[in-house]
N, C-alpha and C. Protein backbone atom coordinates (compact mmCIF):
# COMPACT_ATOMS: atom_id res chain seq x y z
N UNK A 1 81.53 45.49 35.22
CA UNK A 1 80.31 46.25 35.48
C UNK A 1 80.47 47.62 34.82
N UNK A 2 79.48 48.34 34.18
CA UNK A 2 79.73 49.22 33.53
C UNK A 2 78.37 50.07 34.13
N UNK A 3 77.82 51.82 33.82
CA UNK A 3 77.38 52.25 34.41
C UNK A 3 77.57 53.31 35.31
N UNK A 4 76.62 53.59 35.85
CA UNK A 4 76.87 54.46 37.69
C UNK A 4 77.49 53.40 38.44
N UNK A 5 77.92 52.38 38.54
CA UNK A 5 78.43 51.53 39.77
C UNK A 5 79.42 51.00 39.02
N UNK A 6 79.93 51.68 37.90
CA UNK A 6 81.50 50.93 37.04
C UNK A 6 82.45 50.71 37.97
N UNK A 7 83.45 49.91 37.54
CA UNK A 7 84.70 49.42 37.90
C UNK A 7 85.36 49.22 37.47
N UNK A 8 85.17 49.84 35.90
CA UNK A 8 86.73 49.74 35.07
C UNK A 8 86.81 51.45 35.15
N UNK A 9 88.65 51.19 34.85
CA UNK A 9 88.63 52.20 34.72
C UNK A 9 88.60 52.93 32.73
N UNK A 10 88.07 54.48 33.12
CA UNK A 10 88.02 54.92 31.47
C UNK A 10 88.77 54.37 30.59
N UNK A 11 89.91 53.95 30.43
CA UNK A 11 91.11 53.56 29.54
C UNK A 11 90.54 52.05 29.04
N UNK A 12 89.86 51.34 30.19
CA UNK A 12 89.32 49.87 29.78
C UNK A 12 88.14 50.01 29.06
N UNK A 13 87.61 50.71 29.85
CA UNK A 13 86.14 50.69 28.88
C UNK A 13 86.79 51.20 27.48
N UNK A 14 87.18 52.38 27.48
CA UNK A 14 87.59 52.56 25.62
C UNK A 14 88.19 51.65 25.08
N UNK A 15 88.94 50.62 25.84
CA UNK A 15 89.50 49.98 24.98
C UNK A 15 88.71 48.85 24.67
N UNK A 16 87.47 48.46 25.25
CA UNK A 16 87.00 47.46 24.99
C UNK A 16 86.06 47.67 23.83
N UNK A 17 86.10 49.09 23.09
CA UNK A 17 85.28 49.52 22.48
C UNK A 17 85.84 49.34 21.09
N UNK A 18 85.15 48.62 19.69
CA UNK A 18 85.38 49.40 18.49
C UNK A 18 86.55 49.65 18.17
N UNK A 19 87.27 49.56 16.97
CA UNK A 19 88.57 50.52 17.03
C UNK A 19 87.91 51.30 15.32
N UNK A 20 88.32 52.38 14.80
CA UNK A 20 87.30 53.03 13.90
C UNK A 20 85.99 53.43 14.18
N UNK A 21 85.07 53.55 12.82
CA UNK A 21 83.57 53.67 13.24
C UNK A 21 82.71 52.81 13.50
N UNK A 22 82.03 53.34 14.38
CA UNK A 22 80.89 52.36 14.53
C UNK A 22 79.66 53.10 15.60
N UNK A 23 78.09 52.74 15.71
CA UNK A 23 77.21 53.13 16.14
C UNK A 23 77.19 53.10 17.71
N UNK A 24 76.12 54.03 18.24
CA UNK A 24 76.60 53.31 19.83
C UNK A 24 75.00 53.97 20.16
N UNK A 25 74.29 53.50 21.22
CA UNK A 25 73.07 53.97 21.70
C UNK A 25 73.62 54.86 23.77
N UNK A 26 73.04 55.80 23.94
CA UNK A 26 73.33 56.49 24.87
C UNK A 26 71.84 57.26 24.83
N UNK A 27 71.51 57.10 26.38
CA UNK A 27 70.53 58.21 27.11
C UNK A 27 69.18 57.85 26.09
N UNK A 28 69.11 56.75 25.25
CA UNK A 28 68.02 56.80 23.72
C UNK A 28 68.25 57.33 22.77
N UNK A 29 69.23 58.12 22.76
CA UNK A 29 69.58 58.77 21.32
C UNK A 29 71.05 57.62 20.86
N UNK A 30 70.95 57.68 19.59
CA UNK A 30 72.36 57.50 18.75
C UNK A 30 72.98 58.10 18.21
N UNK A 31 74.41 57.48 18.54
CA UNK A 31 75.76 58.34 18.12
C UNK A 31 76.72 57.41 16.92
N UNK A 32 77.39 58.34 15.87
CA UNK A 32 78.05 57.83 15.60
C UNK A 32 79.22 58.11 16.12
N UNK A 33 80.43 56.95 16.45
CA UNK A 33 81.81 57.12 17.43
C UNK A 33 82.56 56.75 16.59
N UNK A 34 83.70 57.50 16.40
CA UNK A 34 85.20 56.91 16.52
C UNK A 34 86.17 57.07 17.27
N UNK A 35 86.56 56.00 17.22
CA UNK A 35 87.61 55.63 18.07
C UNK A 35 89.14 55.19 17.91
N UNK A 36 90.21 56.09 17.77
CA UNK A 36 91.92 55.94 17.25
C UNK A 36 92.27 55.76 17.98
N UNK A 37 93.35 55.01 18.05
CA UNK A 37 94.59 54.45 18.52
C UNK A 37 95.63 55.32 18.15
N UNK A 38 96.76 56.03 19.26
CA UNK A 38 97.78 56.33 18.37
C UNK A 38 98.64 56.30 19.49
N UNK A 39 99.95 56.48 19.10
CA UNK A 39 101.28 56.49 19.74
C UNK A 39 102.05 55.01 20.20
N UNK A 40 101.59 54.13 19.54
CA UNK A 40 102.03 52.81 19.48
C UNK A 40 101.10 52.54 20.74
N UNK A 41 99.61 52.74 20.75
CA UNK A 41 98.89 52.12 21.74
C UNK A 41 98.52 52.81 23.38
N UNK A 42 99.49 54.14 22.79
CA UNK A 42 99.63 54.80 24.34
C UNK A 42 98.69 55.92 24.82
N UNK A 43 97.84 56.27 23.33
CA UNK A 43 96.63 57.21 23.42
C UNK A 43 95.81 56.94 22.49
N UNK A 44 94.41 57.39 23.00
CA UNK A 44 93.41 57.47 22.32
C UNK A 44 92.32 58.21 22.04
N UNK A 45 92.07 58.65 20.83
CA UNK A 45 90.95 59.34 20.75
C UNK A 45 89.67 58.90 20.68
N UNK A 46 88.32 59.64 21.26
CA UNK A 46 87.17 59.53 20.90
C UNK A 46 86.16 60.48 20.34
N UNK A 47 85.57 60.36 19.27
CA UNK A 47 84.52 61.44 18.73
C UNK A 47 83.36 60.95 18.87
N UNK A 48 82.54 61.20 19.25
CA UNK A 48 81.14 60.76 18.79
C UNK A 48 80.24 62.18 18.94
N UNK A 49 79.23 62.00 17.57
CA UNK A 49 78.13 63.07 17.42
C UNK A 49 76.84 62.04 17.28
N UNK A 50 76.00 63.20 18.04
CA UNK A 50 74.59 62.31 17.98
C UNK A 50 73.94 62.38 16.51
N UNK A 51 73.32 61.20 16.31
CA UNK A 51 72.70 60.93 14.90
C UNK A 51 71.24 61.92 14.86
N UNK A 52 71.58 62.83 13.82
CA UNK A 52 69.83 63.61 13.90
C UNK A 52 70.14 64.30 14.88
N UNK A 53 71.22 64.95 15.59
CA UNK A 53 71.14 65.65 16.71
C UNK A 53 72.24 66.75 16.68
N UNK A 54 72.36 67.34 17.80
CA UNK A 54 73.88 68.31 17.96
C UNK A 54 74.77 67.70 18.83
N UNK A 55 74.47 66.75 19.81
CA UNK A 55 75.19 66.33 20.78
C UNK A 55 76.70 66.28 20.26
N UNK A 56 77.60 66.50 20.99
CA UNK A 56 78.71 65.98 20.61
C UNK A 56 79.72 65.67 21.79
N UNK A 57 80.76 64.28 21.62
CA UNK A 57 81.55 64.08 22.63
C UNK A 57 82.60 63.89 22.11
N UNK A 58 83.52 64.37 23.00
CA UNK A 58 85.63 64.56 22.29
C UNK A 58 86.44 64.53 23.36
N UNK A 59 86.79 63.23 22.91
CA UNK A 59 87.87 63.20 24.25
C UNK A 59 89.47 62.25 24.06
N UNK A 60 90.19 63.11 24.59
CA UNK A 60 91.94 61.95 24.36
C UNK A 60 92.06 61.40 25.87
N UNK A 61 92.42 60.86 25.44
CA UNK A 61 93.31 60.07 26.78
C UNK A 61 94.21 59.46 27.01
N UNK A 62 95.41 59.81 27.98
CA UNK A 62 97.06 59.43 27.34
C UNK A 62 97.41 58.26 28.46
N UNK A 63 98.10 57.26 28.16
CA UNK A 63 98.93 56.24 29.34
C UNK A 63 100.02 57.28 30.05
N UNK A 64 100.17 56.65 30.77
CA UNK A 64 101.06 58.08 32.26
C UNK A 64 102.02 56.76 32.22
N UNK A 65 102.96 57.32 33.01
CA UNK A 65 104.37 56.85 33.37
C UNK A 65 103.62 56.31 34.87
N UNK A 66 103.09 57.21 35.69
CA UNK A 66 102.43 57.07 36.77
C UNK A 66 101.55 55.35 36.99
N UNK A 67 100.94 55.02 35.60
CA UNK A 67 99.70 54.04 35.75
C UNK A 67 98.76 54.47 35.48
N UNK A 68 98.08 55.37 35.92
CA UNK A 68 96.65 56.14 35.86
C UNK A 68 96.59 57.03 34.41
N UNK A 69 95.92 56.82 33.87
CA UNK A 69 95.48 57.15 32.60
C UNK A 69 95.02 58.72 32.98
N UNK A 70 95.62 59.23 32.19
CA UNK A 70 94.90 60.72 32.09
C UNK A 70 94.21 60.91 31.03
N UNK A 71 92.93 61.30 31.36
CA UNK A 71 91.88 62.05 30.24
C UNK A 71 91.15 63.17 30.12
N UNK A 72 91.58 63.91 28.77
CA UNK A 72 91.46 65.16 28.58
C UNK A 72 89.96 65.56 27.90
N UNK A 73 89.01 65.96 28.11
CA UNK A 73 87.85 66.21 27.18
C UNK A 73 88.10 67.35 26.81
N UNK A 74 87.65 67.45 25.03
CA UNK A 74 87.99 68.27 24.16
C UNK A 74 86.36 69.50 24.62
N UNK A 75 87.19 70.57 25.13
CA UNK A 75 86.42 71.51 25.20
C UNK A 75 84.41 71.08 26.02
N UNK A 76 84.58 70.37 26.86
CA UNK A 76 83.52 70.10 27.58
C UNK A 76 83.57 69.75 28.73
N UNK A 77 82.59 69.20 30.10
CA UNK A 77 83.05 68.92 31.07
C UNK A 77 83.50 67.52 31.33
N UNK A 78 84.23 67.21 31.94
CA UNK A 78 85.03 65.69 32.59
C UNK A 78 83.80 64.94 32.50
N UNK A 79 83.07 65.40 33.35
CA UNK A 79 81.41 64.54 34.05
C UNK A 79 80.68 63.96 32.73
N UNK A 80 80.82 65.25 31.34
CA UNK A 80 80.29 64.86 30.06
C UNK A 80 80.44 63.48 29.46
N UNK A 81 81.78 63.29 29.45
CA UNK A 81 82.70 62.57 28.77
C UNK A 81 82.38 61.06 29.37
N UNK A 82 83.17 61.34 30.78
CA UNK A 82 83.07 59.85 31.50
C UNK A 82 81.76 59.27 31.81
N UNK A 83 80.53 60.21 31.71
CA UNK A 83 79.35 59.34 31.76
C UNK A 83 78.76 59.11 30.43
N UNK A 84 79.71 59.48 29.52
CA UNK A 84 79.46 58.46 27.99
C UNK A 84 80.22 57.46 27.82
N UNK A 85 81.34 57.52 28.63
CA UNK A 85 82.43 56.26 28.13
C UNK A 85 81.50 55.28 29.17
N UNK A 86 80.89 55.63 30.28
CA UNK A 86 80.87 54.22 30.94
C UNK A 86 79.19 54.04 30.85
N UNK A 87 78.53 54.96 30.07
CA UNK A 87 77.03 54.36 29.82
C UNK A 87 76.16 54.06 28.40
N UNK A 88 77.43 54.76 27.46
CA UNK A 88 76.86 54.44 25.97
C UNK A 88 77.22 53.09 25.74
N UNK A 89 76.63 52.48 24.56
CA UNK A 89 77.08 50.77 24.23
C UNK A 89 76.83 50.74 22.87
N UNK A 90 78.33 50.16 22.08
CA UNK A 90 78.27 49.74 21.02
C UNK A 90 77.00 48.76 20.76
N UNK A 91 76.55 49.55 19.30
CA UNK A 91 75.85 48.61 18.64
C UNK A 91 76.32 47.58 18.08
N UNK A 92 75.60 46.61 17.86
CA UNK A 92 76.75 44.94 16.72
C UNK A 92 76.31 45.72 15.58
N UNK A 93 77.49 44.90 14.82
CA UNK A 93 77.74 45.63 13.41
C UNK A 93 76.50 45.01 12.46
């Protein structure tokens, strides 16, 4: 389930996403996203800017020793971030 009533956690949803570029629709506007892999799988980045727009979203997020994924948004709020990871949706290619 993805949404206001999600149940994955952030780390799943990104990962179920894209790896590189690709389009995504959010709120009616479109974004272009990318999405890296790095540290042999243990972090990841996300960019996306809105198409025709200023919007912009930036965020890492690292695997913990703990289990729980920590995620950092690049210079915006938490609330920003995680209600794009769990309500924007890749477009098909």
């Amino acid at each position: 389930m993805t949404g206001r009533g999600h149940r994955l956690s952030p780390w799943a949803a990104l990962a179920a996403w894209p790896e590189g570029y690709f389009t995504a629709s959010y709120e009616g506007r479109r974004y272009g996203v990318t999405r890296s892999v790095h540290a042999g799988g243990r972090s990841m980045k996300l960019y996306a800017e809105e198409l025709g727009g200023a919007d912009r979203v930036s965020l890492n997020i690292f695997a913990s020793t703990s289990g729980e994924p920590m995620l950092k948004p690049c210079e915006m709020p938490l609330d920003k971030v995680t209600a794009f990871v769990f309500e924007a949706v890749p477009e098909a290619a």
